[in-house]
C-alpha atoms as a PDB file:
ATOM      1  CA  UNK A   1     140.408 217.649 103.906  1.00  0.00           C
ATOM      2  CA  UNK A   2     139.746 217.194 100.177  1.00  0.00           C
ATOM      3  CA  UNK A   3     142.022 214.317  98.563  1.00  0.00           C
ATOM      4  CA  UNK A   4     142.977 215.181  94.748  1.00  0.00           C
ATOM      5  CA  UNK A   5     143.100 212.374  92.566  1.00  0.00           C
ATOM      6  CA  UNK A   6     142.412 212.257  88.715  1.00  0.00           C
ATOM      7  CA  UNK A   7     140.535 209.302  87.645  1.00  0.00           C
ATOM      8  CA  UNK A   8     140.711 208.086  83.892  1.00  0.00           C
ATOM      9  CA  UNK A   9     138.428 206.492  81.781  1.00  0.00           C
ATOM     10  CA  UNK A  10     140.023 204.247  80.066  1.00  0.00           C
ATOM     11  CA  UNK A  11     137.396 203.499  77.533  1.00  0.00           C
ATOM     12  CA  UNK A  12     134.601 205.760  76.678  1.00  0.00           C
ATOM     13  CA  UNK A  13     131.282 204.824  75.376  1.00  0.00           C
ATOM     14  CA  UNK A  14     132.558 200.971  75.939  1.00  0.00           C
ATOM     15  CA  UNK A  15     133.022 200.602  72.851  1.00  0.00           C
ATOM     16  CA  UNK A  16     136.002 198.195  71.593  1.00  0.00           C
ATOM     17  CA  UNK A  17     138.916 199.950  70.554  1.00  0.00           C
ATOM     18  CA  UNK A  18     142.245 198.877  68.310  1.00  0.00           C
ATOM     19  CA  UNK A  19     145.955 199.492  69.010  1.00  0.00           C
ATOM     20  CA  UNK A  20     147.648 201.594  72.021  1.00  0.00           C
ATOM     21  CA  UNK A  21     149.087 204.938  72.682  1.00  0.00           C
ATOM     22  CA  UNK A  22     151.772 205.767  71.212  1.00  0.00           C
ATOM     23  CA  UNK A  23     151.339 203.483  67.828  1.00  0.00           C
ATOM     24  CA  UNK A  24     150.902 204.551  64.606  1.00  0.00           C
ATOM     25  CA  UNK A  25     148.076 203.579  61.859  1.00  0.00           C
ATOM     26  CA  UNK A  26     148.122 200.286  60.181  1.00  0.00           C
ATOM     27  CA  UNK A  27     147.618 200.345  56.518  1.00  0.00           C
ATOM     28  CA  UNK A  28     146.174 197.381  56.614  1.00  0.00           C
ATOM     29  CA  UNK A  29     143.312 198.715  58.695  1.00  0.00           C
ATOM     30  CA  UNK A  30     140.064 199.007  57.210  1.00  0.00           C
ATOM     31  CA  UNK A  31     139.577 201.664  59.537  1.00  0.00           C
ATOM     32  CA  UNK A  32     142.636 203.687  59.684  1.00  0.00           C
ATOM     33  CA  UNK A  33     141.916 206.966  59.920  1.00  0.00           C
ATOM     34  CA  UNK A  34     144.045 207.728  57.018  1.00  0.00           C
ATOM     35  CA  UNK A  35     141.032 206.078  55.009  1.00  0.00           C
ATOM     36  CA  UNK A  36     138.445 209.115  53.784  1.00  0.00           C
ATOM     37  CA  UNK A  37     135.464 206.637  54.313  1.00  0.00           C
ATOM     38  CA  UNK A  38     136.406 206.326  58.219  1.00  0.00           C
ATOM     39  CA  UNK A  39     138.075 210.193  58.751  1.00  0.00           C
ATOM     40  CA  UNK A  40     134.765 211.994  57.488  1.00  0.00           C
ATOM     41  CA  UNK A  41     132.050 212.551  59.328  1.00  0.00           C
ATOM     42  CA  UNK A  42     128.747 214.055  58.945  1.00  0.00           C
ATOM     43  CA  UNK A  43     129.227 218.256  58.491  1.00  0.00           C
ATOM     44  CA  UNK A  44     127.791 219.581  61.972  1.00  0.00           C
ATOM     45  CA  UNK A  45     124.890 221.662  62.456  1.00  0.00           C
ATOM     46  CA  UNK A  46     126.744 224.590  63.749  1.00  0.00           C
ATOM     47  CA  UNK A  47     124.470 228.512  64.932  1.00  0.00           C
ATOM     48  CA  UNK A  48     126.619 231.423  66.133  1.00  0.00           C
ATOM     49  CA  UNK A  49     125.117 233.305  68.811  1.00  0.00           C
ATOM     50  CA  UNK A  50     126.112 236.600  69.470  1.00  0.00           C
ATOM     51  CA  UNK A  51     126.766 238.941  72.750  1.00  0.00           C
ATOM     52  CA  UNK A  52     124.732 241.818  72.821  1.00  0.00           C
ATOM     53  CA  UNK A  53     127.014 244.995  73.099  1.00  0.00           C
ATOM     54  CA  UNK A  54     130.302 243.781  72.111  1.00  0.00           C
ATOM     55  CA  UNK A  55     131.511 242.283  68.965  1.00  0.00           C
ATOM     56  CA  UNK A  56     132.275 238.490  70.867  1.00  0.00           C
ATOM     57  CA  UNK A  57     130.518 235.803  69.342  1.00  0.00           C
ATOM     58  CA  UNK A  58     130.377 232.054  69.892  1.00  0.00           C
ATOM     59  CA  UNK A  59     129.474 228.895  67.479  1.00  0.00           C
ATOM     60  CA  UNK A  60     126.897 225.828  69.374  1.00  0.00           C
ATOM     61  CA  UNK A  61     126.855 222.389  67.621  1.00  0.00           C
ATOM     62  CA  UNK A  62     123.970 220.377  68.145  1.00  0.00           C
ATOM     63  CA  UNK A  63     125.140 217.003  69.483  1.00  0.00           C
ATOM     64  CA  UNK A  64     122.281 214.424  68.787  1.00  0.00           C
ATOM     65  CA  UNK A  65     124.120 212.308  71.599  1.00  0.00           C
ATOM     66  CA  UNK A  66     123.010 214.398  74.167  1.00  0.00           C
ATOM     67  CA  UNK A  67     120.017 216.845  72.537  1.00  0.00           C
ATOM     68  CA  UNK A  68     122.142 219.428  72.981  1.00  0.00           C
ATOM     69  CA  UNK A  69     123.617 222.596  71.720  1.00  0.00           C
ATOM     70  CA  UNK A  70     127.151 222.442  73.008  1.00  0.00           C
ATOM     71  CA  UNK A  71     129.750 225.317  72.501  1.00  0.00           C
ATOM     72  CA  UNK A  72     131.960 224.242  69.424  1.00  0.00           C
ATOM     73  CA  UNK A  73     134.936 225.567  72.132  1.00  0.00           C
ATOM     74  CA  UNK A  74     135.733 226.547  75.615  1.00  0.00           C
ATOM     75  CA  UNK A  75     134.841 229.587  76.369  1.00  0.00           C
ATOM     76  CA  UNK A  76     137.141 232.458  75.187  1.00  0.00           C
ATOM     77  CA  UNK A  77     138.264 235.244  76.493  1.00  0.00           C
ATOM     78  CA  UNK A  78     136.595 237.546  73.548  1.00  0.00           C
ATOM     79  CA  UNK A  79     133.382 236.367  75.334  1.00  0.00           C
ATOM     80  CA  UNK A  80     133.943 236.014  79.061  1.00  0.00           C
ATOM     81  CA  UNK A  81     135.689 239.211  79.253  1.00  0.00           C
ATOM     82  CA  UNK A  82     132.643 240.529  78.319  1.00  0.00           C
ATOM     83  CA  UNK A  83     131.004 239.408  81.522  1.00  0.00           C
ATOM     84  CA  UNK A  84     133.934 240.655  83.438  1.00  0.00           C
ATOM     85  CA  UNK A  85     133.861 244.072  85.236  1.00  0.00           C
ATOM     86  CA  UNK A  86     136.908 245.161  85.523  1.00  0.00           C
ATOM     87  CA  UNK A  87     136.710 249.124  85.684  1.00  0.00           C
ATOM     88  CA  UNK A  88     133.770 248.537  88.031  1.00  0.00           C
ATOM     89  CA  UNK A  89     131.291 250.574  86.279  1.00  0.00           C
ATOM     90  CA  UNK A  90     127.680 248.231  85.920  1.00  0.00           C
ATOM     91  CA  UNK A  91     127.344 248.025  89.852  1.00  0.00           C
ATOM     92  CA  UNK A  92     125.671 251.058  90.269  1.00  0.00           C
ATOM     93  CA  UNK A  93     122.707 249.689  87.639  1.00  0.00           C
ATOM     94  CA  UNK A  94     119.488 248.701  89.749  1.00  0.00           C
ATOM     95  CA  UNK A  95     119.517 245.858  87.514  1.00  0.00           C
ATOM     96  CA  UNK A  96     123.264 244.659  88.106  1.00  0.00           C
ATOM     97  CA  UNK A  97     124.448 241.382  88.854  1.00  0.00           C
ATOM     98  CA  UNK A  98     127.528 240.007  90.389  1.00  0.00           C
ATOM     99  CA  UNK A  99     130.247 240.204  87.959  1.00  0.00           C
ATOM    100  CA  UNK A 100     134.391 239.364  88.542  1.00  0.00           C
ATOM    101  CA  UNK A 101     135.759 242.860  88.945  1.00  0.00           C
ATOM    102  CA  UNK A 102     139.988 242.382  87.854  1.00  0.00           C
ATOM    103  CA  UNK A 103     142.081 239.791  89.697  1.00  0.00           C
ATOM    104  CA  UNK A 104     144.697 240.962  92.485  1.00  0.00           C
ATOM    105  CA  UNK A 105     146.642 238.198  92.447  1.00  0.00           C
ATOM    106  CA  UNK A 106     147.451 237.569  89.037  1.00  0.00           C
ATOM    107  CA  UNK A 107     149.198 239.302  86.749  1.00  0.00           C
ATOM    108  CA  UNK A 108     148.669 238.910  83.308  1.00  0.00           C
ATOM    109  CA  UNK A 109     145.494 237.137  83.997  1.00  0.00           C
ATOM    110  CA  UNK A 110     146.043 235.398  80.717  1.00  0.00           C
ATOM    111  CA  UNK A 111     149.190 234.660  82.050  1.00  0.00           C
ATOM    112  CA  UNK A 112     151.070 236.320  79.248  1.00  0.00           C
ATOM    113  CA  UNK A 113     149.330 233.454  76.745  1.00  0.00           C
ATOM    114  CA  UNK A 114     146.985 234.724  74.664  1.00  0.00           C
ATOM    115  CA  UNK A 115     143.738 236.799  74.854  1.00  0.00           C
ATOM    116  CA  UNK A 116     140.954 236.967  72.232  1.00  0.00           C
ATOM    117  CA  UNK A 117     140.184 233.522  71.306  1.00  0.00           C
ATOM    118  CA  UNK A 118     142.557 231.511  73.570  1.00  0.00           C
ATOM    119  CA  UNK A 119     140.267 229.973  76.584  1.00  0.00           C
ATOM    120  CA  UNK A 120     139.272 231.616  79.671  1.00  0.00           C
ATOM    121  CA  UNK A 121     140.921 230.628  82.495  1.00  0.00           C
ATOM    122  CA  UNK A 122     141.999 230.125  85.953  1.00  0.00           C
ATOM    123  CA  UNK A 123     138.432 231.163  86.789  1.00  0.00           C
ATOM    124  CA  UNK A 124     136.283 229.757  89.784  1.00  0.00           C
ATOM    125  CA  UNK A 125     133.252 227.213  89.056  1.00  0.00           C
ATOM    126  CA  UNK A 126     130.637 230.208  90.201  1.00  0.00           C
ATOM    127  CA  UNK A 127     132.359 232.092  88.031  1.00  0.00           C
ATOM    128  CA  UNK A 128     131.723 229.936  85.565  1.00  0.00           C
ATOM    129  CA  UNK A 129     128.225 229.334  86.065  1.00  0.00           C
ATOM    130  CA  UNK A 130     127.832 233.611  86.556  1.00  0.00           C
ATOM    131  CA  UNK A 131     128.763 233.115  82.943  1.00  0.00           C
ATOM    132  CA  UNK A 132     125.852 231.268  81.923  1.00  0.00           C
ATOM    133  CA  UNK A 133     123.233 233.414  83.803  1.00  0.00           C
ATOM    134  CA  UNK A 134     125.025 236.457  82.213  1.00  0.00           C
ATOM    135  CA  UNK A 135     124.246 235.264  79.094  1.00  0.00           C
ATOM    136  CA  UNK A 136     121.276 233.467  79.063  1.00  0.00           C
ATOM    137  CA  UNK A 137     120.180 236.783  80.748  1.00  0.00           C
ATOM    138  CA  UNK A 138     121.830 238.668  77.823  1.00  0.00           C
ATOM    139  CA  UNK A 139     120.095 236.706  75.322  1.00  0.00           C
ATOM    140  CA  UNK A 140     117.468 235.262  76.422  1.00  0.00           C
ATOM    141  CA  UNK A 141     118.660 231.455  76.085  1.00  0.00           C
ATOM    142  CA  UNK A 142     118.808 229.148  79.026  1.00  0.00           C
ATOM    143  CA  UNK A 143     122.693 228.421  79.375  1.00  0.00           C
ATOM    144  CA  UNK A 144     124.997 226.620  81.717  1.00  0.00           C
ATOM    145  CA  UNK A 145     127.027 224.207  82.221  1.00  0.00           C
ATOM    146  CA  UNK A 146     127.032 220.446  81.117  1.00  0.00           C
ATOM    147  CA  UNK A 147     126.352 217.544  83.598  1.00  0.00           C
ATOM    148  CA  UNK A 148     128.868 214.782  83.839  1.00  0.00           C
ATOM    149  CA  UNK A 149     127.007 212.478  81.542  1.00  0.00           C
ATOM    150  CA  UNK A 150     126.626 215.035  78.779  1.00  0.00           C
ATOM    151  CA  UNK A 151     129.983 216.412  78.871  1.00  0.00           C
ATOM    152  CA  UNK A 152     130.967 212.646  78.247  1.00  0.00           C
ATOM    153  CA  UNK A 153     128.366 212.189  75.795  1.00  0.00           C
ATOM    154  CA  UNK A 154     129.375 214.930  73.904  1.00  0.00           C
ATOM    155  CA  UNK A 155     132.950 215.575  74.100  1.00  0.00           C
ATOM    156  CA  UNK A 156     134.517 211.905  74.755  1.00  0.00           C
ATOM    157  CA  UNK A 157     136.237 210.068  72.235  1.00  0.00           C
ATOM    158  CA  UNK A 158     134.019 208.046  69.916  1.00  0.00           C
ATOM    159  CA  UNK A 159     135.491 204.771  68.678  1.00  0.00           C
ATOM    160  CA  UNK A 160     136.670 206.482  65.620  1.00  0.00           C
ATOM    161  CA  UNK A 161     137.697 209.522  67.677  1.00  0.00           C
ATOM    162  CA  UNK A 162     140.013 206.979  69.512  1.00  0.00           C
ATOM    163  CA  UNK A 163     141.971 205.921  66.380  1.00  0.00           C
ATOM    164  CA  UNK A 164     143.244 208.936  66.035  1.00  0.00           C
ATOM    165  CA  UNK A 165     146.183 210.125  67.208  1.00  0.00           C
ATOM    166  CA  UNK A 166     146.421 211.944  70.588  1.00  0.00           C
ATOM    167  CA  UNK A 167     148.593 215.054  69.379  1.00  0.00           C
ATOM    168  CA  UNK A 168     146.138 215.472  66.196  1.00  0.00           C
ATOM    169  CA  UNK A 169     143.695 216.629  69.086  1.00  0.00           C
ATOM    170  CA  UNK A 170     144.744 217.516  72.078  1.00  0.00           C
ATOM    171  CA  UNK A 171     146.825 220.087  73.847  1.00  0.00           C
ATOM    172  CA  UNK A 172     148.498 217.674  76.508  1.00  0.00           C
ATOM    173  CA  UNK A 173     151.370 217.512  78.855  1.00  0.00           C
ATOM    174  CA  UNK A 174     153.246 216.098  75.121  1.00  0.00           C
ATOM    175  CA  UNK A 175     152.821 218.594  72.945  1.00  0.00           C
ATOM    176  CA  UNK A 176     151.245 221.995  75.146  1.00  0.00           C
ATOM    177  CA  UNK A 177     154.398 223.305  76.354  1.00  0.00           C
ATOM    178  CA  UNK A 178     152.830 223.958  79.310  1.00  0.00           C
ATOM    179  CA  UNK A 179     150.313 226.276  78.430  1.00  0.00           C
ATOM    180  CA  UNK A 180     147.319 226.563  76.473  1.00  0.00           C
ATOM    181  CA  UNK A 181     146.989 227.461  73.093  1.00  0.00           C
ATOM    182  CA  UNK A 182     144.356 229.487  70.588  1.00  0.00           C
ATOM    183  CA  UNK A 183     141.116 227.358  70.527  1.00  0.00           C
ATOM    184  CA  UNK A 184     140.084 225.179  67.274  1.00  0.00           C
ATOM    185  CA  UNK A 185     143.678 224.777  66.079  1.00  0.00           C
ATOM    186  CA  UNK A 186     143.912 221.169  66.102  1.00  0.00           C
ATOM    187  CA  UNK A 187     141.357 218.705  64.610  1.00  0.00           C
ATOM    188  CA  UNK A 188     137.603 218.065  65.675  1.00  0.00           C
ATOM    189  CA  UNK A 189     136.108 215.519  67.237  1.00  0.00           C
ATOM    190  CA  UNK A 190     133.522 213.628  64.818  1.00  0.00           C
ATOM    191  CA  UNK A 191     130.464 215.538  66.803  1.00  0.00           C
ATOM    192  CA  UNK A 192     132.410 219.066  65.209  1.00  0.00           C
ATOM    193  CA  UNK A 193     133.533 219.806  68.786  1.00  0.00           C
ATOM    194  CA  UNK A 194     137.437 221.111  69.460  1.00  0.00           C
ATOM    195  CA  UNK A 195     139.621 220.815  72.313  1.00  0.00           C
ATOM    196  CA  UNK A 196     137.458 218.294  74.589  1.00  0.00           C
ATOM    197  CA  UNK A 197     140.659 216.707  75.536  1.00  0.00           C
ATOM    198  CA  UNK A 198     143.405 218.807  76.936  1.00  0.00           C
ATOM    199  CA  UNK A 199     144.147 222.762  76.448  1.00  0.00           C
ATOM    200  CA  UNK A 200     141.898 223.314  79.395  1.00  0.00           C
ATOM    201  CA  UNK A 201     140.128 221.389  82.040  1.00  0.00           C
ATOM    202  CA  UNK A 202     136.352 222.166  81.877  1.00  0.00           C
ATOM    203  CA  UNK A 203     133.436 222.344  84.690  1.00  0.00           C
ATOM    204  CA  UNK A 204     130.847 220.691  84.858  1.00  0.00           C
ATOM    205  CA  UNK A 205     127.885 220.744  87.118  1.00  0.00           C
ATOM    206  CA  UNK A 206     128.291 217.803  88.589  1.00  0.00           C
ATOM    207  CA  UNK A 207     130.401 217.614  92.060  1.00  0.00           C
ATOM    208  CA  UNK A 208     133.423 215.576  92.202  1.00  0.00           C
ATOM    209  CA  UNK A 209     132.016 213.640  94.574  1.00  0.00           C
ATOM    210  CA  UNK A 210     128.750 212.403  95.047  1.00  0.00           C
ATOM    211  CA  UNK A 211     126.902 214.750  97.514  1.00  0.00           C
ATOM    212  CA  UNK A 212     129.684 217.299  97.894  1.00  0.00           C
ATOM    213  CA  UNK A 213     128.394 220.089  95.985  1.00  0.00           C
ATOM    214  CA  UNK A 214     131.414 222.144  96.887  1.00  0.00           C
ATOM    215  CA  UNK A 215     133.778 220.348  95.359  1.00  0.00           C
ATOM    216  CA  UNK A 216     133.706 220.911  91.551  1.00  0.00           C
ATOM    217  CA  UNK A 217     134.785 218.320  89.201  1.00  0.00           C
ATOM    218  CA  UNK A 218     136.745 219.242  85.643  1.00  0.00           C
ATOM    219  CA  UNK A 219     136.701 216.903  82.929  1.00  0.00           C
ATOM    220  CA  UNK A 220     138.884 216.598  79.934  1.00  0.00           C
ATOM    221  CA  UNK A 221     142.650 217.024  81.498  1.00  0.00           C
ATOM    222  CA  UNK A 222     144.506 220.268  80.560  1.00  0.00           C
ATOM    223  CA  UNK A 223     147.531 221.205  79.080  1.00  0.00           C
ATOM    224  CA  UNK A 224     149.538 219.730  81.996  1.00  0.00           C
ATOM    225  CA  UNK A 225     147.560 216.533  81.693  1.00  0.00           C
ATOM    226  CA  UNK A 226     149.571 213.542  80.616  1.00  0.00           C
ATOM    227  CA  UNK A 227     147.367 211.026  78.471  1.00  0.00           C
ATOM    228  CA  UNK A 228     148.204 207.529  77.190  1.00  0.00           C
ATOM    229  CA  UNK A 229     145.990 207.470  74.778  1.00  0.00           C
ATOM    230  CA  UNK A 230     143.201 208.913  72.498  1.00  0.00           C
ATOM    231  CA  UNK A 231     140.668 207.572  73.980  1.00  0.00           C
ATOM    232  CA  UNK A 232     141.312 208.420  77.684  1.00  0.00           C
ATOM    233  CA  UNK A 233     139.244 210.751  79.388  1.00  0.00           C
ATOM    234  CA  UNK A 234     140.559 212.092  82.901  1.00  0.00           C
ATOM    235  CA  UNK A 235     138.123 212.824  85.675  1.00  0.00           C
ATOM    236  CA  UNK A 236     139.725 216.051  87.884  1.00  0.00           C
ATOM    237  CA  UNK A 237     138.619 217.501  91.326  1.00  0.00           C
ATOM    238  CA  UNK A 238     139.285 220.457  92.082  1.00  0.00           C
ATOM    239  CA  UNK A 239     142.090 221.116  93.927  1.00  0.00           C
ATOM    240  CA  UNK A 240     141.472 223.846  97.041  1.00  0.00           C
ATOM    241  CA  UNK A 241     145.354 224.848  96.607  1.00  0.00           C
ATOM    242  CA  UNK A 242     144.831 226.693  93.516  1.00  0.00           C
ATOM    243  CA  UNK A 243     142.776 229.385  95.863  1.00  0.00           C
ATOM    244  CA  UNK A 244     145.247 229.603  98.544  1.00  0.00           C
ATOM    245  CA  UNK A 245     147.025 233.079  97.142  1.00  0.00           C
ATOM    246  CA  UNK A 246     143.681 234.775  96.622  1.00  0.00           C
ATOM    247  CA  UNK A 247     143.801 237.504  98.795  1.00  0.00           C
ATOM    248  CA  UNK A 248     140.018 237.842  99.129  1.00  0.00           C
ATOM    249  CA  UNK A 249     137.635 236.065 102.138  1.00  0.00           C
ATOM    250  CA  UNK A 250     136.420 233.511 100.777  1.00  0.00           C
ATOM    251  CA  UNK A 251     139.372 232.625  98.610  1.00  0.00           C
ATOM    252  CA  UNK A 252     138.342 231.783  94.620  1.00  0.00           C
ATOM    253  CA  UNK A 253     134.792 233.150  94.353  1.00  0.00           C
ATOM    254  CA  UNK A 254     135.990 235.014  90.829  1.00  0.00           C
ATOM    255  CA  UNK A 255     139.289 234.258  90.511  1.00  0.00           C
ATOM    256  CA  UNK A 256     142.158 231.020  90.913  1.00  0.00           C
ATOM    257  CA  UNK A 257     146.046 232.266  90.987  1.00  0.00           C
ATOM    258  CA  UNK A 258     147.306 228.937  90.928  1.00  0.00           C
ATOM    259  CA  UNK A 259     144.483 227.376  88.736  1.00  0.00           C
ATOM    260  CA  UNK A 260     145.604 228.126  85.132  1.00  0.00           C
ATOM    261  CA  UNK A 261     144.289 224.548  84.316  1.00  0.00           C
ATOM    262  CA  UNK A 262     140.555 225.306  84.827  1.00  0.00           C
ATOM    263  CA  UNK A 263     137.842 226.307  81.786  1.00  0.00           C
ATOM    264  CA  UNK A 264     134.452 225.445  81.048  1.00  0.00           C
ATOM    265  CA  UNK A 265     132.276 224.909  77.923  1.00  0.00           C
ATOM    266  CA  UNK A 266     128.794 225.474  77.960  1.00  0.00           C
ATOM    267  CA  UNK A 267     125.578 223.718  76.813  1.00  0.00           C
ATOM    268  CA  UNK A 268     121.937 225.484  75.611  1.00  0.00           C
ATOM    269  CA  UNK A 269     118.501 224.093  76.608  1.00  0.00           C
ATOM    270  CA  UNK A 270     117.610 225.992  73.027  1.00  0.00           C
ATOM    271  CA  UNK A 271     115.349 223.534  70.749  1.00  0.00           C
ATOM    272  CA  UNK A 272     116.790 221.356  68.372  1.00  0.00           C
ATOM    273  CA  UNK A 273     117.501 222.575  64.882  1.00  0.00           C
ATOM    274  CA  UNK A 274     114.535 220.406  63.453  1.00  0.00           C
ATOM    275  CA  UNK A 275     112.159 221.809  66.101  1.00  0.00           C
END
């Protein structure tokens, strides 16, 4: 029986961090984000990559942090829905691959929120990773999700990341309304990324618990996630109860129609832009 707790970093990156959730800038502060010398940061190296047949597209940042490209967002549903098969009609190619055919269970799928560029969600860790071997297949990129470690090396709160207030970035359990919202609408992070805290949870490869590799871990909190601070980061296993209306055997291969909560972001092995 699988336990669900979220655990929090409190601090990222240990690095030393000034004032507390919930209070505002000091003008005194040399470093108030207020101050153009601390808010800017260095214009990110941003490539678009496109999705052969369709007109989806999707922007990577490099993120020296990690040597990474790392999508600028999570996943949208302009670009997993091209993945998706939902009349059925690519499993009669010789070439084929498993693809989600259209949920039973839930209806909207989007659950009445948004389409087009608001995340992908309530979709299954495989499903997730079927994403990346669609398109690495599709383009001929090596995709897939981020470890643990490079999630939190990209998309954590830096120490001026932390100074800034929480509602400037995140969709939270404050100021979501529970539900997500369009990606990129709020402020970056200073590695160019959007949305690493809240809107949705996102996979990553590593299992929530060491040795379990069927238990999935999400990272980031979600739109129902209640943070005390910018520079929290919550740790969330799955939860096995988001499967349990899934009519299909096994439950939450594709699909999750009680896991609105879960979305993923994706890294590329591609070189580095000064390669």
């Amino acid at each position: 029986m699988h336990t669900v707790r979220i655990a929090r970093y409190p601090f990222v990156l240990a690095l030393p961090l000034i004032g507390c959730a919930g209070t505002g800038p000091d003008p005194a502060d040399p470093a108030d984000p207020a101050d153009p010398a601390v808010a800017a940061s260095p214009a990110p190296i941003v490539r678009t990559v496109a999705l052969p047949g369709s007109d989806a597209s999707f922007e990577l940042v490099w993120v020296d942090d990690v040597g990474l490209w790392v999508g600028r967002t999570e996943v949208t549903w302009d670009a997993y829905l091209v993945f998706c098969d939902f009349d059925e009609s690519r499993r009669a190619a010789v070439d084929a691959m498993a693809r989600p055919s259209r949920p039973l269970d839930v209806e909207p799928f989007d659950r009445g929120w948004g389409l087009g560029q608001w995340p992908a969600i309530g979709v299954s860790r495989d499903a997730a990773a079927g994403f990346c071997a669609f398109l690495s297949r599709a383009t001929g990129e090596s995709f897939r999700l981020p470890d643990e470690q490079e999630w939190l090396g990209a998309c954590a709160p830096s120490a001026d990341d932390a100074r800034v207030p929480l509602d400037r970035r995140a969709h939270t359990a404050s100021n979501a309304g529970d539900r997500t919202h369009e990606v990129a609408q709020l402020e970056a992070n200073d590695r160019g990324l959007y949305d690493g805290l809240g809107n949705a949870a996102e996979y990553v490869s590593t299992p929530a618990v060491p040795g379990d590799d069927d238990w999935p871990l999400l990272m980031g909190g979600s739109f129902r996630t209640a943070l005390e601070g910018p520079s929290e980061v919550p740790r969330q296993p799955f939860d096995f109860d988001w499967t349990l209306r899934d009519s299909n055997y096994p439950p939450g291969v594709w699909w999750l129609p009680d896991g609105e909560e879960a979305g993923f972001r994706i890294v590329s092995d591609a070189p580095g832009p000064d390669a």
